[in-house]
N, C-alpha and C. Protein backbone atom coordinates (compact mmCIF):
# COMPACT_ATOMS: atom_id res chain seq x y z
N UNK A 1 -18.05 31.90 106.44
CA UNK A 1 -18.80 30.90 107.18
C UNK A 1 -20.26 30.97 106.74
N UNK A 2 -20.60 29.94 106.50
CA UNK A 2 -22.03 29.84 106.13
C UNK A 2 -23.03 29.61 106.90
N UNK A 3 -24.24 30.29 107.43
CA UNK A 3 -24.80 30.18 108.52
C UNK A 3 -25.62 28.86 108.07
N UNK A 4 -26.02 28.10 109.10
CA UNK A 4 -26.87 26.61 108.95
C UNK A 4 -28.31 27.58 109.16
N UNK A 5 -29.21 26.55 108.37
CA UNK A 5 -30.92 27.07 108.23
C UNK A 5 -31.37 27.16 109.57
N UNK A 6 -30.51 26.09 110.23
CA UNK A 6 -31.34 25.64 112.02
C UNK A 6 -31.23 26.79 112.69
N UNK A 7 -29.53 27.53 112.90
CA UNK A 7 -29.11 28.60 113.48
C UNK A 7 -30.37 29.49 113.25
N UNK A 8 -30.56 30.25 112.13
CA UNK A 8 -31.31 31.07 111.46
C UNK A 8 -32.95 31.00 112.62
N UNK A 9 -33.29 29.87 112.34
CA UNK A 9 -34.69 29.08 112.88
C UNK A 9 -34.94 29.10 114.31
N UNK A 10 -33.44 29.05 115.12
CA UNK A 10 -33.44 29.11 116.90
C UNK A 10 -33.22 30.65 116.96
N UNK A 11 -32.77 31.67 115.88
CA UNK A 11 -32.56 32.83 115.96
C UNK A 11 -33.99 33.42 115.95
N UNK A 12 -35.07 32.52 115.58
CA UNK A 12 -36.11 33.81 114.72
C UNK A 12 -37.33 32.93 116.41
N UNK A 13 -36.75 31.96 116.57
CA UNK A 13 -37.87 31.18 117.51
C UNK A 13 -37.19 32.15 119.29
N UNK A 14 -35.79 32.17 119.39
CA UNK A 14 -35.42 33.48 120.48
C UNK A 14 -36.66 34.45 119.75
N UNK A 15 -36.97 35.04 119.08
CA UNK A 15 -37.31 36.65 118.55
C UNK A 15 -38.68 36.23 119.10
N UNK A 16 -39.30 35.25 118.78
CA UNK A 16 -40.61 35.22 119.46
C UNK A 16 -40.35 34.89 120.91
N UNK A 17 -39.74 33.99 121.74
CA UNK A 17 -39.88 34.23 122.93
C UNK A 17 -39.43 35.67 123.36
N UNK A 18 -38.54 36.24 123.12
CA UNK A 18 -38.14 37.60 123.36
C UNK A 18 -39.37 38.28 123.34
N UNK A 19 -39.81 38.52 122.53
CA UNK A 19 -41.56 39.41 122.59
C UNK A 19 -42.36 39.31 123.68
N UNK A 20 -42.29 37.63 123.69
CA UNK A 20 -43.21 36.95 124.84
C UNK A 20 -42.70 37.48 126.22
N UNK A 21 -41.54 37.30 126.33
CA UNK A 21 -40.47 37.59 127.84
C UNK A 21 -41.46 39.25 128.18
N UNK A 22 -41.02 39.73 127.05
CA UNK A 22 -41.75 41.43 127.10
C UNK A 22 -42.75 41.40 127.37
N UNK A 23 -43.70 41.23 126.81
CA UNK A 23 -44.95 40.87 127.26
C UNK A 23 -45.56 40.47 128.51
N UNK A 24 -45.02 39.34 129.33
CA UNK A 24 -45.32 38.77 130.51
C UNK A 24 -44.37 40.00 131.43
N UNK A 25 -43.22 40.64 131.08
CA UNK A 25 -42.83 41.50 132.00
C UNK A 25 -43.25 42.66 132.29
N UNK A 26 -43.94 42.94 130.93
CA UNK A 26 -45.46 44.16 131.01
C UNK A 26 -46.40 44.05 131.82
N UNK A 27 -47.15 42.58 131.85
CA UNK A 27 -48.11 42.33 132.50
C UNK A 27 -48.21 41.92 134.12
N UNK A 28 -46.97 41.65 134.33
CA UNK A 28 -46.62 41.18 135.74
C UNK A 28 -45.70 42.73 136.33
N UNK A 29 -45.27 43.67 135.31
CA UNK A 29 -45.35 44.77 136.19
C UNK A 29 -46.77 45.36 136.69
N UNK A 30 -47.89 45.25 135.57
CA UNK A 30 -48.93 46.13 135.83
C UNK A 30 -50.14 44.82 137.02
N UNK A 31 -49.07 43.91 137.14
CA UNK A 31 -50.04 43.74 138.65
C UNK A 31 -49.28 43.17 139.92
N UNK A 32 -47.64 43.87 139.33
CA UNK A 32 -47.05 43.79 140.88
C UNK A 32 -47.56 44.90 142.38
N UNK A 33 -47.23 44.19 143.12
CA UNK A 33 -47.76 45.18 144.62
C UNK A 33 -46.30 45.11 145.06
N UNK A 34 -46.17 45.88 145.81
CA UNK A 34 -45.33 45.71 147.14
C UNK A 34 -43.79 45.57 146.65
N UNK A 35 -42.89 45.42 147.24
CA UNK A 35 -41.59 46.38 146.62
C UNK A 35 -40.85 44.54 145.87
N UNK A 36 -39.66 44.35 146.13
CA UNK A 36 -38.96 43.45 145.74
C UNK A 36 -39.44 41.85 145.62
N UNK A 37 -40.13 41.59 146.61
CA UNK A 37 -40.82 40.47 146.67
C UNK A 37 -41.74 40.19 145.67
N UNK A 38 -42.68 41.85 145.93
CA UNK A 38 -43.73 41.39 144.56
C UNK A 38 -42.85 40.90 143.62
N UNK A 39 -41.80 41.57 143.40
CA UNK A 39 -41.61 41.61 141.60
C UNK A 39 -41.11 39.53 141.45
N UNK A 40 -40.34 39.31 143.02
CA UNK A 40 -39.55 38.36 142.57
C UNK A 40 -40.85 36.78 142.64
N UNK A 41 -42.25 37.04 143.25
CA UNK A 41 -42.91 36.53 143.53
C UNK A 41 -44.36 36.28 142.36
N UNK A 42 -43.91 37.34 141.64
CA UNK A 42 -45.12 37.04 140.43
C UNK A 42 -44.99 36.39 139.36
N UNK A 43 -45.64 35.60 139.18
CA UNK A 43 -45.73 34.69 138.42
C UNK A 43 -45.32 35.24 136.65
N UNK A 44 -46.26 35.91 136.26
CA UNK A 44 -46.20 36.51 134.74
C UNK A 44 -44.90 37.22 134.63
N UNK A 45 -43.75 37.70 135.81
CA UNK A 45 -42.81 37.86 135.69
C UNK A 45 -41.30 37.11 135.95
N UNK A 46 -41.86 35.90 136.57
CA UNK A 46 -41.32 34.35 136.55
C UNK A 46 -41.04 33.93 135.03
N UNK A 47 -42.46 34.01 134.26
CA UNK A 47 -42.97 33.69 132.83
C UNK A 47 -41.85 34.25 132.05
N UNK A 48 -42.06 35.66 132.33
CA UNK A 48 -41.27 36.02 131.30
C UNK A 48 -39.48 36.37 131.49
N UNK A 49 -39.24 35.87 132.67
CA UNK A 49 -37.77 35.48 132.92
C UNK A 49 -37.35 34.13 132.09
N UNK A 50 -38.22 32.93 132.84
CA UNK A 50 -38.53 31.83 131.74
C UNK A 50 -37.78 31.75 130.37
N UNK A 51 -39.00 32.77 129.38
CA UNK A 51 -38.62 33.17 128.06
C UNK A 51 -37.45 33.71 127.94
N UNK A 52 -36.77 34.51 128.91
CA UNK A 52 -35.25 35.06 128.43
C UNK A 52 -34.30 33.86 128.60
N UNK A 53 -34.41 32.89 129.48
CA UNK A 53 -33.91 31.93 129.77
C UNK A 53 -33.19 30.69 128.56
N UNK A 54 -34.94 30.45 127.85
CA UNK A 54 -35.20 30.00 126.57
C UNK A 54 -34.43 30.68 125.40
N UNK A 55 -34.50 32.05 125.35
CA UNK A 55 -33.94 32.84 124.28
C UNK A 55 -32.36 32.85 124.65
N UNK A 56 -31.76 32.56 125.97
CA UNK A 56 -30.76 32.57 125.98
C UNK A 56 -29.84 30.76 125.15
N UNK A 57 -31.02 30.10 125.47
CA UNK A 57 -30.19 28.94 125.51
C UNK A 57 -30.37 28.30 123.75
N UNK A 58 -31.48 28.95 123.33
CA UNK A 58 -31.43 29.31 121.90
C UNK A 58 -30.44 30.13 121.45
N UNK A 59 -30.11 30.72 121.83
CA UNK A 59 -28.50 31.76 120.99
C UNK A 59 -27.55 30.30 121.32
N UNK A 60 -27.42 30.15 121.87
CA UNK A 60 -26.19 29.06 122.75
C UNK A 60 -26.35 27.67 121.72
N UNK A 61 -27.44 27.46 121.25
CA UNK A 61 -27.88 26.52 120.60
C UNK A 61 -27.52 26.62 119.22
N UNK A 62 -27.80 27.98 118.68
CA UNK A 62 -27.60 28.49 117.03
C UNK A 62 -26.14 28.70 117.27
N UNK A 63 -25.90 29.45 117.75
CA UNK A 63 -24.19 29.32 117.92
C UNK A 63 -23.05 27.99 117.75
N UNK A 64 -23.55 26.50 118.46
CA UNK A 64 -23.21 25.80 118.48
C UNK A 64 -22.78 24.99 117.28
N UNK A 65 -24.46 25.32 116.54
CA UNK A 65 -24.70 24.70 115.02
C UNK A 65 -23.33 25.04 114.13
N UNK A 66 -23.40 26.70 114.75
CA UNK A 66 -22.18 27.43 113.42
C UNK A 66 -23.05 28.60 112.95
N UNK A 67 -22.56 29.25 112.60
CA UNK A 67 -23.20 30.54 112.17
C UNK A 67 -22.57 31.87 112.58
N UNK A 68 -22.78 33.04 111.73
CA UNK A 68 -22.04 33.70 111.76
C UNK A 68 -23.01 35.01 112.72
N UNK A 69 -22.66 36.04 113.46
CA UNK A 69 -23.36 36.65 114.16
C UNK A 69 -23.69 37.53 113.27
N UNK A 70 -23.02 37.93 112.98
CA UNK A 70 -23.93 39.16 111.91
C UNK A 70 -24.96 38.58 110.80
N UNK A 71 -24.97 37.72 110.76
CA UNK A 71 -26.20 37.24 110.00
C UNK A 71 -27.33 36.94 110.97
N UNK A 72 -27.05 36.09 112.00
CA UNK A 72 -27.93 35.81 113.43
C UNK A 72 -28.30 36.87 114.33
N UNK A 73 -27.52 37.58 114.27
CA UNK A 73 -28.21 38.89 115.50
C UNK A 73 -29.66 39.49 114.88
N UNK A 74 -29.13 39.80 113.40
CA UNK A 74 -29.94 40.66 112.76
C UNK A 74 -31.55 39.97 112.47
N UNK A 75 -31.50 38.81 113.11
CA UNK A 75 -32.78 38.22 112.60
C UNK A 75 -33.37 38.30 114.16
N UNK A 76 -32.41 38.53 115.18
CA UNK A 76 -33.14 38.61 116.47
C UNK A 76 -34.32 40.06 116.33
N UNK A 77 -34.27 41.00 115.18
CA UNK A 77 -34.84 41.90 115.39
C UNK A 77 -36.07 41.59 115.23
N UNK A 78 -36.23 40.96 114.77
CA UNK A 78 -37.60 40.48 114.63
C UNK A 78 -38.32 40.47 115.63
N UNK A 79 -37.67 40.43 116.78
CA UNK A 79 -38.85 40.58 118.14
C UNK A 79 -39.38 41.65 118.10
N UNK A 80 -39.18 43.26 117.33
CA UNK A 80 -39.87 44.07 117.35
C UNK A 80 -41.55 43.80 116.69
N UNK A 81 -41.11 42.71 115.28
CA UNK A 81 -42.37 42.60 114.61
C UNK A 81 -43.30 41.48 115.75
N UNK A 82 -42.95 40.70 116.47
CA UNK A 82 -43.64 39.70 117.20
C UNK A 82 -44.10 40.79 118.45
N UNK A 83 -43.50 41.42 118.80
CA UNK A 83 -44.12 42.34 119.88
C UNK A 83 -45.35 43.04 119.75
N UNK A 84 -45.19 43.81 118.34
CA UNK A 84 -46.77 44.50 117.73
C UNK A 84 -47.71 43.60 117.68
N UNK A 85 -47.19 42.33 116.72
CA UNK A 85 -48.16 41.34 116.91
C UNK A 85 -48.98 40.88 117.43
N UNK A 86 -47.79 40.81 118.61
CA UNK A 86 -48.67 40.00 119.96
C UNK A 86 -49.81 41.50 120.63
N UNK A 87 -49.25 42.52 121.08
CA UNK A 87 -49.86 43.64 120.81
C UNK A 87 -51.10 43.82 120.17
N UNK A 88 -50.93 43.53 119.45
CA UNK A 88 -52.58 43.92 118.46
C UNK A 88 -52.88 42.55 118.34
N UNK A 89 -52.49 41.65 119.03
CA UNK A 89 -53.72 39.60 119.05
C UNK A 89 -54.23 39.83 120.66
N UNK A 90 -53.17 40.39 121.54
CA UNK A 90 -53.87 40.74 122.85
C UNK A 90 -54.52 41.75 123.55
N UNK A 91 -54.45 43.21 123.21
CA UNK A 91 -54.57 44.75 123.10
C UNK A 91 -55.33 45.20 121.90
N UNK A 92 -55.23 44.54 121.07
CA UNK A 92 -55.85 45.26 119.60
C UNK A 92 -55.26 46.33 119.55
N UNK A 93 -53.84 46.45 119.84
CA UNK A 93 -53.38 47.72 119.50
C UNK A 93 -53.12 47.84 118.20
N UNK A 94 -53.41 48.74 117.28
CA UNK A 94 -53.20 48.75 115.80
C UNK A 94 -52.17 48.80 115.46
N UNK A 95 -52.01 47.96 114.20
CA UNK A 95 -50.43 47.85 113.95
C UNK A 95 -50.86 49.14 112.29
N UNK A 96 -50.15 50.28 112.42
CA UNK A 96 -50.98 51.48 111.89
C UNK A 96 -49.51 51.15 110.24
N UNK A 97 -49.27 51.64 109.10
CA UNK A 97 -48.49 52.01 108.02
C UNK A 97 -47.50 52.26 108.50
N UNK A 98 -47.46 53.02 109.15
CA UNK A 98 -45.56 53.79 109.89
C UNK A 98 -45.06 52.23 110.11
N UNK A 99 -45.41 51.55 110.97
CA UNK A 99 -45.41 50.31 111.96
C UNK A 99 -44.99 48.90 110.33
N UNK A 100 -45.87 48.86 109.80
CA UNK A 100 -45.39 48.12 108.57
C UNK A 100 -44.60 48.40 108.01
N UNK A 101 -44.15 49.78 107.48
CA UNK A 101 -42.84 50.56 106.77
C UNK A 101 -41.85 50.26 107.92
N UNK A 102 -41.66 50.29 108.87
CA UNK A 102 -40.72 49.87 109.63
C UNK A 102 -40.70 48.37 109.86
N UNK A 103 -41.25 47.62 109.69
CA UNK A 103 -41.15 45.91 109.98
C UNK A 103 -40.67 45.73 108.55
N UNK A 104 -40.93 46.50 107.12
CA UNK A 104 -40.55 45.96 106.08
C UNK A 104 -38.95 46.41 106.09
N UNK A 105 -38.64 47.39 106.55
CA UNK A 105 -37.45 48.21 106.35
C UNK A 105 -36.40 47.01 107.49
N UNK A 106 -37.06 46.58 108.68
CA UNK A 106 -36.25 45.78 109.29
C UNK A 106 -36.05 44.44 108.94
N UNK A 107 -37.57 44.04 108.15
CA UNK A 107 -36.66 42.35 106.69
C UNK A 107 -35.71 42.79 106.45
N UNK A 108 -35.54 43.68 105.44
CA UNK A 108 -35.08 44.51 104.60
C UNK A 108 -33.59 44.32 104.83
N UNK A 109 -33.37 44.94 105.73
CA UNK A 109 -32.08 44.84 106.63
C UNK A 109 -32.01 43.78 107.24
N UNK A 110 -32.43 42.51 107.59
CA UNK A 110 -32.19 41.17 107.96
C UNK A 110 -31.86 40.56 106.68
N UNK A 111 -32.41 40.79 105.72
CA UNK A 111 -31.89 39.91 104.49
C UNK A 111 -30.17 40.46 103.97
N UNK A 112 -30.30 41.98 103.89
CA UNK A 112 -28.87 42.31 103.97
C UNK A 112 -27.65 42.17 104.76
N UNK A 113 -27.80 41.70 105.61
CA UNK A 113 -27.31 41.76 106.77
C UNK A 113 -26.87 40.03 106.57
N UNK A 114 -27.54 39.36 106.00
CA UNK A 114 -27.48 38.17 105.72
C UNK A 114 -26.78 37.56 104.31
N UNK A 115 -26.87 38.70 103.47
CA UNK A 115 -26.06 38.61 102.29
C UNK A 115 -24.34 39.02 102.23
N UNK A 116 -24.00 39.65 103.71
CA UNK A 116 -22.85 40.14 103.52
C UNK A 116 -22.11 38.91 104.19
């Protein structure tokens, strides 16, 4: 089965909301109060339910097109590289050599993963 370019494209556009989902669920933990309510009542964790929502209905979407999962999962990893990203565009957390040797090593393995 040959995966369609689109599949590929709703696979890598999940990987960025996925980051995002993370992100807003970081930030809406570090200003929840108060037990269950907070959590179900804050907004930045609304946000990033949202984004899983999106990332869900994007798999559902690439799936539909056609495509094979082992070619599609493996590009979901990419939310690791959009996470640092976003990370070091909002935090300036440094994205340090270790951190690049591992985002290249996980292409790396998305392109293989895509050849089989």
């Amino acid at each position: 089965m040959k995966t369609p370019v689109i599949s590929i494209v709703f696979f890598l556009l999940a990987s960025l909301l996925g980051a995002a989902g993370q992100f807003f669920y970081r930030e809406g933990a570090r200003r929840a109060t108060g037990g269950l309510m907070g959590y179900l009542m804050n907004g930045r964790i609304l946000v990033g339910v949202a984004c899983y929502v999106g990332v869900m209905t994007l798999f559902v979407a690439a799936f539909k097109k056609g495509g094979s999962l082992t070619v599609l999962y493996p590009v979901y990893a990419s939310t690791f590289i959009w996470a640092a990203l976003i990370a070091l565009w909002v935090d300036g957390q440094p994205i340090k050599l270790a951190n690049v040797a591992g985002m290249a090593l996980l292409v790396g393995g998305m392109y293989l993963m895509g050849k089989g």
